[in-house]
PDB file of N, CA and C in Angstrom:
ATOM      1  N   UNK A   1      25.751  30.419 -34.906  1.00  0.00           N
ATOM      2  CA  UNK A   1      24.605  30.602 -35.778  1.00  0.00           C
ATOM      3  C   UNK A   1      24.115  29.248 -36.287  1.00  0.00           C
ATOM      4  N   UNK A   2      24.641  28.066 -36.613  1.00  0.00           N
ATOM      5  CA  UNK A   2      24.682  27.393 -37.399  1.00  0.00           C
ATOM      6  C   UNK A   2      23.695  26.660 -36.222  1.00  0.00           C
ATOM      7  N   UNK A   3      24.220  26.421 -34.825  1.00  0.00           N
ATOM      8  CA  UNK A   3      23.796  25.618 -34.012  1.00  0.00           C
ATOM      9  C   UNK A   3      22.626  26.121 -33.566  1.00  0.00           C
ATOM     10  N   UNK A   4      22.115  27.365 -33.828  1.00  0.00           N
ATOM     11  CA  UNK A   4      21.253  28.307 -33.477  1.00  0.00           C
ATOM     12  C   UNK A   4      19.829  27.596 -34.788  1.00  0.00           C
ATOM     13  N   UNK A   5      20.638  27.456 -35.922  1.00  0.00           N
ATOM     14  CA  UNK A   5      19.440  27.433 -37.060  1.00  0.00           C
ATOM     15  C   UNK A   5      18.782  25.996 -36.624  1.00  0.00           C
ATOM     16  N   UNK A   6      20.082  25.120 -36.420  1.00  0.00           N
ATOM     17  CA  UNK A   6      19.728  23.616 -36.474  1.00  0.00           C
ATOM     18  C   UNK A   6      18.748  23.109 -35.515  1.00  0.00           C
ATOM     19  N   UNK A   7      18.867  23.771 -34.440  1.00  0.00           N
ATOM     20  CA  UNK A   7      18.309  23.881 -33.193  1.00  0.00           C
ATOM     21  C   UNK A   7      16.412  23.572 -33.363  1.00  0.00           C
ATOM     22  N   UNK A   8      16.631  25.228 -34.314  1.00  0.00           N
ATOM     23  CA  UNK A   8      15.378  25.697 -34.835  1.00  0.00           C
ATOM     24  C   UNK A   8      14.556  24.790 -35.958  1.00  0.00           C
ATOM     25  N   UNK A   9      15.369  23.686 -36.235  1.00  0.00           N
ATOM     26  CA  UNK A   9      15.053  22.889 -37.722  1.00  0.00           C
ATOM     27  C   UNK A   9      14.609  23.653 -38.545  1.00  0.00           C
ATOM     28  N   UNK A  10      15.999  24.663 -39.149  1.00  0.00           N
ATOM     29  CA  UNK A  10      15.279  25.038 -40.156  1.00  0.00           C
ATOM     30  C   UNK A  10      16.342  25.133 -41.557  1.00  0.00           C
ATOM     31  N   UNK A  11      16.890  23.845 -41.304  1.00  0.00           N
ATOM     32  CA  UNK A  11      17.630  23.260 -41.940  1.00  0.00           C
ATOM     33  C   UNK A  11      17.622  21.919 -42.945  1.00  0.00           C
ATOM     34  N   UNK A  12      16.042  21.530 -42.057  1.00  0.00           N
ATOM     35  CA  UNK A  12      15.315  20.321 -42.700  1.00  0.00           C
ATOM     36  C   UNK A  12      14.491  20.336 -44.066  1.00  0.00           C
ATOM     37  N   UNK A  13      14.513  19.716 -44.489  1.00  0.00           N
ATOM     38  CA  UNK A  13      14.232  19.857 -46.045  1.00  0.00           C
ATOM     39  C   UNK A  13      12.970  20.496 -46.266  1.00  0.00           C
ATOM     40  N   UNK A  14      11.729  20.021 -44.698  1.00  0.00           N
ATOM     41  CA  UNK A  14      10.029  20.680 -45.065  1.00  0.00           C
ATOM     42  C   UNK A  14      10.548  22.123 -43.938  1.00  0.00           C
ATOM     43  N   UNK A  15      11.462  22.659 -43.826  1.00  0.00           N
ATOM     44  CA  UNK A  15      11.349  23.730 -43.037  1.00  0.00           C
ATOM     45  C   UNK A  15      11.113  25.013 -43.092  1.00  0.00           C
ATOM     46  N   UNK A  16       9.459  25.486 -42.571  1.00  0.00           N
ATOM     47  CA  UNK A  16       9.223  26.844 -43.614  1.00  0.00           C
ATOM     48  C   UNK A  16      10.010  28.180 -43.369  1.00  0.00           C
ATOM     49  N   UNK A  17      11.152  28.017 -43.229  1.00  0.00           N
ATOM     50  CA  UNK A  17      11.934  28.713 -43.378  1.00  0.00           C
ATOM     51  C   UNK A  17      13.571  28.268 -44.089  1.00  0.00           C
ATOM     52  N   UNK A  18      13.631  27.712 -45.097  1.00  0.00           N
ATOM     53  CA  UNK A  18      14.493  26.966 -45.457  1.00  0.00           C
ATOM     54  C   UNK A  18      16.188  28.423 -46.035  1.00  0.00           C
ATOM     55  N   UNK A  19      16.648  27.946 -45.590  1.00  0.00           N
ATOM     56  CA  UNK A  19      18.315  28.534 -45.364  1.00  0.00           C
ATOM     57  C   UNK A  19      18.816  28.278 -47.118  1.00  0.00           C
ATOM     58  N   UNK A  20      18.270  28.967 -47.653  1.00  0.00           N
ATOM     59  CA  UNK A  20      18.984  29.206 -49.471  1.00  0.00           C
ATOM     60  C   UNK A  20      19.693  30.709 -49.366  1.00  0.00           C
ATOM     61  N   UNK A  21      20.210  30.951 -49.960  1.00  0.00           N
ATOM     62  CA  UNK A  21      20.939  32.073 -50.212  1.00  0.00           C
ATOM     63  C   UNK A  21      20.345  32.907 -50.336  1.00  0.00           C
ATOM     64  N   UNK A  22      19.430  32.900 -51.479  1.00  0.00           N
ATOM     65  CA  UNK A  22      18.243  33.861 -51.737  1.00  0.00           C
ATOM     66  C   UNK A  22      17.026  34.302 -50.560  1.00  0.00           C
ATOM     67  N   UNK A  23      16.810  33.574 -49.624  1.00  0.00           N
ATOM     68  CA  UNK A  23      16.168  33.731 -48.914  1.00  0.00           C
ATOM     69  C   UNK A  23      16.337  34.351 -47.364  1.00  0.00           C
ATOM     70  N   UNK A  24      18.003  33.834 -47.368  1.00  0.00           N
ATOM     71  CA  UNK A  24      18.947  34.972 -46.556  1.00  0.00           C
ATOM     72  C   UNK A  24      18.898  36.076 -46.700  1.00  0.00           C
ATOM     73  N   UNK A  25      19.496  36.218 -48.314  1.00  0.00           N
ATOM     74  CA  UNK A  25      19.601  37.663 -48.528  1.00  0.00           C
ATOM     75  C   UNK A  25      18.456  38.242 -48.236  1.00  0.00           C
ATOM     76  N   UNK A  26      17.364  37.837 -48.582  1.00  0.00           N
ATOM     77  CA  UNK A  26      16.063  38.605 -48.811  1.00  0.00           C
ATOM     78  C   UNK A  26      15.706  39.385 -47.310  1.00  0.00           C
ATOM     79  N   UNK A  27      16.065  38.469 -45.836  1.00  0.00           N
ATOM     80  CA  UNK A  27      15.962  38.614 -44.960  1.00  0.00           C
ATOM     81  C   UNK A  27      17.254  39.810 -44.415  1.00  0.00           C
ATOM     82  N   UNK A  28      18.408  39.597 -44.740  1.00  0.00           N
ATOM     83  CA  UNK A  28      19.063  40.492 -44.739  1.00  0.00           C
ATOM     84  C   UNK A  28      19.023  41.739 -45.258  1.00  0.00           C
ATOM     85  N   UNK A  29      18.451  41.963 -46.663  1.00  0.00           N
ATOM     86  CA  UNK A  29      17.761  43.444 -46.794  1.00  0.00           C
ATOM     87  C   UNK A  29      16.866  43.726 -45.943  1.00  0.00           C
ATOM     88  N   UNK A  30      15.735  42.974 -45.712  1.00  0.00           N
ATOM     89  CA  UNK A  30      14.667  43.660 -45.159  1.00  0.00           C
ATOM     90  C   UNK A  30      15.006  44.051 -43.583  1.00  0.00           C
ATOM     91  N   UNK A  31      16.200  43.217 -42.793  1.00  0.00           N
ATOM     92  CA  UNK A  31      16.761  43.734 -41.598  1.00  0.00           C
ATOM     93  C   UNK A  31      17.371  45.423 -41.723  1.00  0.00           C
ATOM     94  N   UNK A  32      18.148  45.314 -42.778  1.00  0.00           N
ATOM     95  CA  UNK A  32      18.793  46.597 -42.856  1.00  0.00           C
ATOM     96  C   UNK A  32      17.679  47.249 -43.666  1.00  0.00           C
ATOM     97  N   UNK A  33      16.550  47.402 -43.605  1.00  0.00           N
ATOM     98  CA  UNK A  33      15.410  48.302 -43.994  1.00  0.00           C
ATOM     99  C   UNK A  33      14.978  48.668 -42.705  1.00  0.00           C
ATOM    100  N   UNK A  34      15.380  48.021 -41.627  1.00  0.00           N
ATOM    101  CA  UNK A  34      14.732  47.796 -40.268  1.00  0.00           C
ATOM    102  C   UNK A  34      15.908  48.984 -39.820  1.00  0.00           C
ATOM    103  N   UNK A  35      16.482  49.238 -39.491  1.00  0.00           N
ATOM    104  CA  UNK A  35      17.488  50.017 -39.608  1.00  0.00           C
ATOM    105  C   UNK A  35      17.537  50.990 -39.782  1.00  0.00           C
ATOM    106  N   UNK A  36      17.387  51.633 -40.640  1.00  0.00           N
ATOM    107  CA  UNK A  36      17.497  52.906 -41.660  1.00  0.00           C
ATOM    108  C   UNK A  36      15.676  53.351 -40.882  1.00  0.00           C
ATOM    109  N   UNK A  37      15.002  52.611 -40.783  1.00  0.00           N
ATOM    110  CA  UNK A  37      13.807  52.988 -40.227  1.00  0.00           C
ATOM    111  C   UNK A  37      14.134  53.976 -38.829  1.00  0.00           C
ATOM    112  N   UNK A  38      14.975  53.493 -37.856  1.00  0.00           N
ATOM    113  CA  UNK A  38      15.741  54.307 -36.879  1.00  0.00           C
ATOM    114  C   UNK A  38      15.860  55.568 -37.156  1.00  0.00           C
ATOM    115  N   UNK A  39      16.571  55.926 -38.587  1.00  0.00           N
ATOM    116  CA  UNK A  39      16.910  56.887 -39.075  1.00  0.00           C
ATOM    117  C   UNK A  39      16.197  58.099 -39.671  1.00  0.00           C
ATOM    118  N   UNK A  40      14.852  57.257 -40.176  1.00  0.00           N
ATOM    119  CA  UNK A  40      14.034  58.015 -41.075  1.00  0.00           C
ATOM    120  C   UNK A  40      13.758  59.396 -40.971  1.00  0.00           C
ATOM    121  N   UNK A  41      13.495  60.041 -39.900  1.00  0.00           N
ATOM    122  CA  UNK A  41      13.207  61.290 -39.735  1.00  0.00           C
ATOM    123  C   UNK A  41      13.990  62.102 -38.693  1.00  0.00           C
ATOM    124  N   UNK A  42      15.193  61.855 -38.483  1.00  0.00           N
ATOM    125  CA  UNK A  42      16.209  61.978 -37.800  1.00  0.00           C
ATOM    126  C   UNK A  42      17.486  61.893 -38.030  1.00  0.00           C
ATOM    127  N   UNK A  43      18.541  62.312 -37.313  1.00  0.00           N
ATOM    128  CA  UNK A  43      19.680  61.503 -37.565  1.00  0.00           C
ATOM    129  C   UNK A  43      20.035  60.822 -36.075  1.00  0.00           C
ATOM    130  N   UNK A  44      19.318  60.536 -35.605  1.00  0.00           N
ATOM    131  CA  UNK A  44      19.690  60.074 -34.096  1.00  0.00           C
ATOM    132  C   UNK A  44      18.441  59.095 -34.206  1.00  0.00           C
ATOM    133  N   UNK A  45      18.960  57.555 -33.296  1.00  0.00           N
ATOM    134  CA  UNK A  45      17.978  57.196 -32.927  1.00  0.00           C
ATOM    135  C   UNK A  45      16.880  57.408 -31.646  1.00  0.00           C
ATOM    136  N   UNK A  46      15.952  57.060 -31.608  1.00  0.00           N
ATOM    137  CA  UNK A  46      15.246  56.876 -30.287  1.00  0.00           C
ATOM    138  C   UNK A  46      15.558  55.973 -29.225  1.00  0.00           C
ATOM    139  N   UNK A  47      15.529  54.790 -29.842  1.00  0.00           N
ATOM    140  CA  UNK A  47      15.785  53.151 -29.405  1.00  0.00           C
ATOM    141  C   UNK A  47      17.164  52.847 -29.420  1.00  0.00           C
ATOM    142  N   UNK A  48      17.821  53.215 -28.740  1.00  0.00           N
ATOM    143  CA  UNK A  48      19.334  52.604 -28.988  1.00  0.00           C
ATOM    144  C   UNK A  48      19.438  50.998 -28.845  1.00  0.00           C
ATOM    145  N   UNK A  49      18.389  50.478 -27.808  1.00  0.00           N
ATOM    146  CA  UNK A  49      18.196  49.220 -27.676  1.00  0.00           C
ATOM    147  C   UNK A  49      17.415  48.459 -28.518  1.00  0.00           C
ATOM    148  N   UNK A  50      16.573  49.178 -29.118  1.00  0.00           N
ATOM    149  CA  UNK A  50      16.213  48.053 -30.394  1.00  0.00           C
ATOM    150  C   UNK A  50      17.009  48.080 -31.510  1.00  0.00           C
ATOM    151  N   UNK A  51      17.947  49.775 -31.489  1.00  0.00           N
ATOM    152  CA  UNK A  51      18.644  49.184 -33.161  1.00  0.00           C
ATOM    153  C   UNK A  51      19.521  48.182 -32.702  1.00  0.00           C
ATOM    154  N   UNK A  52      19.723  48.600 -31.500  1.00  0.00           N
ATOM    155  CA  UNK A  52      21.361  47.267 -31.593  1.00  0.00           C
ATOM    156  C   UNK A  52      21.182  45.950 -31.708  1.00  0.00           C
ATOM    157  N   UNK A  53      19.396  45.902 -31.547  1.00  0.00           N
ATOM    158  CA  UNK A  53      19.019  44.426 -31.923  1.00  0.00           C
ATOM    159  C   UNK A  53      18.779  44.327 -33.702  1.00  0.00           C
ATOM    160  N   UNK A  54      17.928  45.608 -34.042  1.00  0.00           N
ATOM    161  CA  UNK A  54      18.388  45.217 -35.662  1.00  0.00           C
ATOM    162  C   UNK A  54      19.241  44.610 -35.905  1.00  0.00           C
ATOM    163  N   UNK A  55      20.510  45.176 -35.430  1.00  0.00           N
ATOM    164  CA  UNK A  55      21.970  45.591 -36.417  1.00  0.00           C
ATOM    165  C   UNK A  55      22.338  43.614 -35.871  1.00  0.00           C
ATOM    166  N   UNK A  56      22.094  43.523 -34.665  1.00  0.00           N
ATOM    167  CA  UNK A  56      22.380  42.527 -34.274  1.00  0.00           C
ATOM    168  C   UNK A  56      21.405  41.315 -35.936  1.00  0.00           C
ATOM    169  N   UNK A  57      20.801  41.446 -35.871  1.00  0.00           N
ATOM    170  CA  UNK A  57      20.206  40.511 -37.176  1.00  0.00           C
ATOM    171  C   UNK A  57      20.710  40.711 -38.220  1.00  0.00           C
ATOM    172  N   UNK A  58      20.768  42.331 -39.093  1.00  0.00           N
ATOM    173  CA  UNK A  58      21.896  42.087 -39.721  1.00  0.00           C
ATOM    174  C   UNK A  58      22.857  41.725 -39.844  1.00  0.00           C
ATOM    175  N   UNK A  59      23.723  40.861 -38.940  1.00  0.00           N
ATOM    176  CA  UNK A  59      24.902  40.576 -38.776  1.00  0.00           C
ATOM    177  C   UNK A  59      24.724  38.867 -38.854  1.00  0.00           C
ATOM    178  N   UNK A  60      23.789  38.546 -38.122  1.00  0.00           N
ATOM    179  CA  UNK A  60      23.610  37.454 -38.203  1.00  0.00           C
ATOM    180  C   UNK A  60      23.215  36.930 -39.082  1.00  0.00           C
ATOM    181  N   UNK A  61      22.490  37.305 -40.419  1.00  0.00           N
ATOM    182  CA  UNK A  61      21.917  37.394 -41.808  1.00  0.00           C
ATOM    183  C   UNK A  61      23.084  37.581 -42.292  1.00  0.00           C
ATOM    184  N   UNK A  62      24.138  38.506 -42.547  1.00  0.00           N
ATOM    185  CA  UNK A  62      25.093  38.382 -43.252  1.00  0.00           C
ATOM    186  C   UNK A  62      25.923  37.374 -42.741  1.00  0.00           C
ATOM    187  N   UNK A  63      26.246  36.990 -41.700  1.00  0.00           N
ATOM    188  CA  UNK A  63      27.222  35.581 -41.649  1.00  0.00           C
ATOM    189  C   UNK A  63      26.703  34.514 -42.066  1.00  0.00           C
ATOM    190  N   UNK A  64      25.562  34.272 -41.957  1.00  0.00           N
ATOM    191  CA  UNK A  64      25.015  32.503 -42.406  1.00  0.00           C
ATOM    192  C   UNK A  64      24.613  33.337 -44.130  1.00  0.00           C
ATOM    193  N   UNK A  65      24.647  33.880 -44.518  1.00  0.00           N
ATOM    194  CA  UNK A  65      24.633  34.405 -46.454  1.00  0.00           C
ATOM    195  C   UNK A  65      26.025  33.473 -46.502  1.00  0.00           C
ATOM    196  N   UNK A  66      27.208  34.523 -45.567  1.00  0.00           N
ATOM    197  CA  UNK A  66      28.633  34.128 -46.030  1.00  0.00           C
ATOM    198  C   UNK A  66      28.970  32.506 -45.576  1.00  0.00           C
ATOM    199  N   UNK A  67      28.358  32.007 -44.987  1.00  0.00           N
ATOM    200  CA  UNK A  67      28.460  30.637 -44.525  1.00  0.00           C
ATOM    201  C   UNK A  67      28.152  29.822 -45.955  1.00  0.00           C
ATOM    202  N   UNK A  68      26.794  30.233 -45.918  1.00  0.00           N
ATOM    203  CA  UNK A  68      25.841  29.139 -46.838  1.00  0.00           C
ATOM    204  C   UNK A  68      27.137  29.485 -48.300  1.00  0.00           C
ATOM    205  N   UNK A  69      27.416  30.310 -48.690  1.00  0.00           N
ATOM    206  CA  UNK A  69      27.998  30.888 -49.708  1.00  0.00           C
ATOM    207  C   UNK A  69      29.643  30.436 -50.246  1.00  0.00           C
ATOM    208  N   UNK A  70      29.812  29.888 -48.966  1.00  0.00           N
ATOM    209  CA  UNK A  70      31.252  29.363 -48.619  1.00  0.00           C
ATOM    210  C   UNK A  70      31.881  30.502 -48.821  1.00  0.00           C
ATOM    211  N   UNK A  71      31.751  31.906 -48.111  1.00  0.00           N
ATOM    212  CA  UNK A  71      32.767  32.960 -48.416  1.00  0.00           C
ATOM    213  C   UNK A  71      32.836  33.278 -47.008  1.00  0.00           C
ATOM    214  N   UNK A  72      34.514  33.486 -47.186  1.00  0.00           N
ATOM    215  CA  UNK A  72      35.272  33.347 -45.619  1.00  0.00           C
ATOM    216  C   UNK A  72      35.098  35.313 -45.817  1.00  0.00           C
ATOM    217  N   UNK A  73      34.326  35.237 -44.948  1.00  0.00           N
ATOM    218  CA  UNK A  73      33.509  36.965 -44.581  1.00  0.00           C
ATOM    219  C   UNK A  73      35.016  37.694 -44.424  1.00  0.00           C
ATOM    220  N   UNK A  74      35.749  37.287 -43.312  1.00  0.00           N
ATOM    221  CA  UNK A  74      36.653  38.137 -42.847  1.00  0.00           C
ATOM    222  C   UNK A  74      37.915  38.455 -44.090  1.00  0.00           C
ATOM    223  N   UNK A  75      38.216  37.519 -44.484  1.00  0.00           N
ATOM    224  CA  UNK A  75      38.986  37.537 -45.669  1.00  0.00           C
ATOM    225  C   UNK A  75      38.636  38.872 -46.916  1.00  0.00           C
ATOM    226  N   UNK A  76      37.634  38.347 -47.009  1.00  0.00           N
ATOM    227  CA  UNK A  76      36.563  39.144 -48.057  1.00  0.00           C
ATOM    228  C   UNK A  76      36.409  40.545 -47.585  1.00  0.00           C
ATOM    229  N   UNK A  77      36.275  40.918 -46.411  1.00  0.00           N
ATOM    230  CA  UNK A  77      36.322  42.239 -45.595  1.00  0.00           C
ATOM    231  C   UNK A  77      37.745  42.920 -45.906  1.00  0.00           C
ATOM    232  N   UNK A  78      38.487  42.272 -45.406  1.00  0.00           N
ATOM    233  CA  UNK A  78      40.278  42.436 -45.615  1.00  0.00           C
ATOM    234  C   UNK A  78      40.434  42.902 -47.134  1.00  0.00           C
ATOM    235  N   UNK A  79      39.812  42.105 -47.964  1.00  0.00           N
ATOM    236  CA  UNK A  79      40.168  42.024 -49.527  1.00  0.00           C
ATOM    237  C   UNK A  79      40.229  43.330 -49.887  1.00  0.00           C
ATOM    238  N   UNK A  80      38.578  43.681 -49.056  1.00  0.00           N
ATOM    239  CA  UNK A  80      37.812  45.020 -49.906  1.00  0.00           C
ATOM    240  C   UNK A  80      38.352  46.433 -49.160  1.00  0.00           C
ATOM    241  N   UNK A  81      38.646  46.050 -48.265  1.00  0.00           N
ATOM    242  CA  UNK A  81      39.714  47.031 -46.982  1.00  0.00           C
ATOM    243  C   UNK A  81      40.760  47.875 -48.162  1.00  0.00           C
ATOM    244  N   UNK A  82      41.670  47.028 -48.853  1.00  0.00           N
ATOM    245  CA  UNK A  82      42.771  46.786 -49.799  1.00  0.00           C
ATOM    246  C   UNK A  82      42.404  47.577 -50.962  1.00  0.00           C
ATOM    247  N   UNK A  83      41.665  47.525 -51.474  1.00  0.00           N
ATOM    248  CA  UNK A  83      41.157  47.562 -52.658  1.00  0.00           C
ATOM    249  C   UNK A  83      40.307  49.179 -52.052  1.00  0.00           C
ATOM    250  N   UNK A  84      39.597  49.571 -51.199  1.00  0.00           N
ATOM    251  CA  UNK A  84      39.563  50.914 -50.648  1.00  0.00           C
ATOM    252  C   UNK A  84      40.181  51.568 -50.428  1.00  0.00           C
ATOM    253  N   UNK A  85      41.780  51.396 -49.873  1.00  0.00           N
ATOM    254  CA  UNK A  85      42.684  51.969 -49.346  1.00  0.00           C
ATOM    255  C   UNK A  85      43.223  52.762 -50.937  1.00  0.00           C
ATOM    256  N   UNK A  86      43.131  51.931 -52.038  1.00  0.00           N
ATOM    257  CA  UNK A  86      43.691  52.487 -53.489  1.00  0.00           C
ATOM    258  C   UNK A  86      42.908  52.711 -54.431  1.00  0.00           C
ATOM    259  N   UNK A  87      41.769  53.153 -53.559  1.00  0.00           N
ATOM    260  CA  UNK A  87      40.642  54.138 -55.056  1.00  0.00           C
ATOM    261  C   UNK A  87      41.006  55.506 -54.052  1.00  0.00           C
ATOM    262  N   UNK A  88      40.131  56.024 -54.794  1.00  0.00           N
ATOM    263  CA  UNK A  88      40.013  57.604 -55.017  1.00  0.00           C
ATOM    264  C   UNK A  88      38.486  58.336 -55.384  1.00  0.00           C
ATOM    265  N   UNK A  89      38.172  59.057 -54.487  1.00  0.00           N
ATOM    266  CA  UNK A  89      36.734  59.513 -54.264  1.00  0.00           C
ATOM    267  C   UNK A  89      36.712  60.659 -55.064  1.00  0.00           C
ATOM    268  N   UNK A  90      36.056  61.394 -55.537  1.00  0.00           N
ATOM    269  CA  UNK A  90      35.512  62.905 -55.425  1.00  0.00           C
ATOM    270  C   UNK A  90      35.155  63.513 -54.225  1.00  0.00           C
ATOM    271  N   UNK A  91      36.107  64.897 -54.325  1.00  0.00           N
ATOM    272  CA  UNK A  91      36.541  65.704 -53.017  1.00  0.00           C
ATOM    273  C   UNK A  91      34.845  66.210 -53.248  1.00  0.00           C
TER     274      UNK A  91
END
């Protein structure tokens, strides 16, 4: 990803797409709005090949968030894994 952004210069200080956290995220909701659009009037998609490209951006939006963020994603996944395994839902 990283070599992917740099590539793109959009890492450079005038780059109109500049890599802040906030501006990740922002892109990362609106991917997973992209998403749920699949869903909207269904529970099946149409496009199996375009969601997997959504989902594919969401993913890539959430790793450079967890990059820029200095949060080791997988760790953080594991953490919350842990911490699921010992709550308790309503049946």
């Amino acid at each position: 990803m990283h070599r992917f952004v740099a590539a793109k210069g959009w890492y450079e200080a005038d780059s109109p797409r500049p890599q802040t956290p906030r501006n990740i995220a922002t892109s990362l909701a609106i991917e997973a709005a992209e998403v749920l659009e699949h869903f909207q009037w269904g529970e099946q998609t149409s496009d199996r090949p375009e969601l997997a490209s959504e989902l594919a951006d969401v993913a890539l939006y959430l790793l450079q968030l967890a990059s820029l963020c200095e949060i080791d994603l997988e760790q953080a996944v594991l953490d919350k894994l842990k911490v699921n395994y010992g709550r308790q839902w309503d049946q």
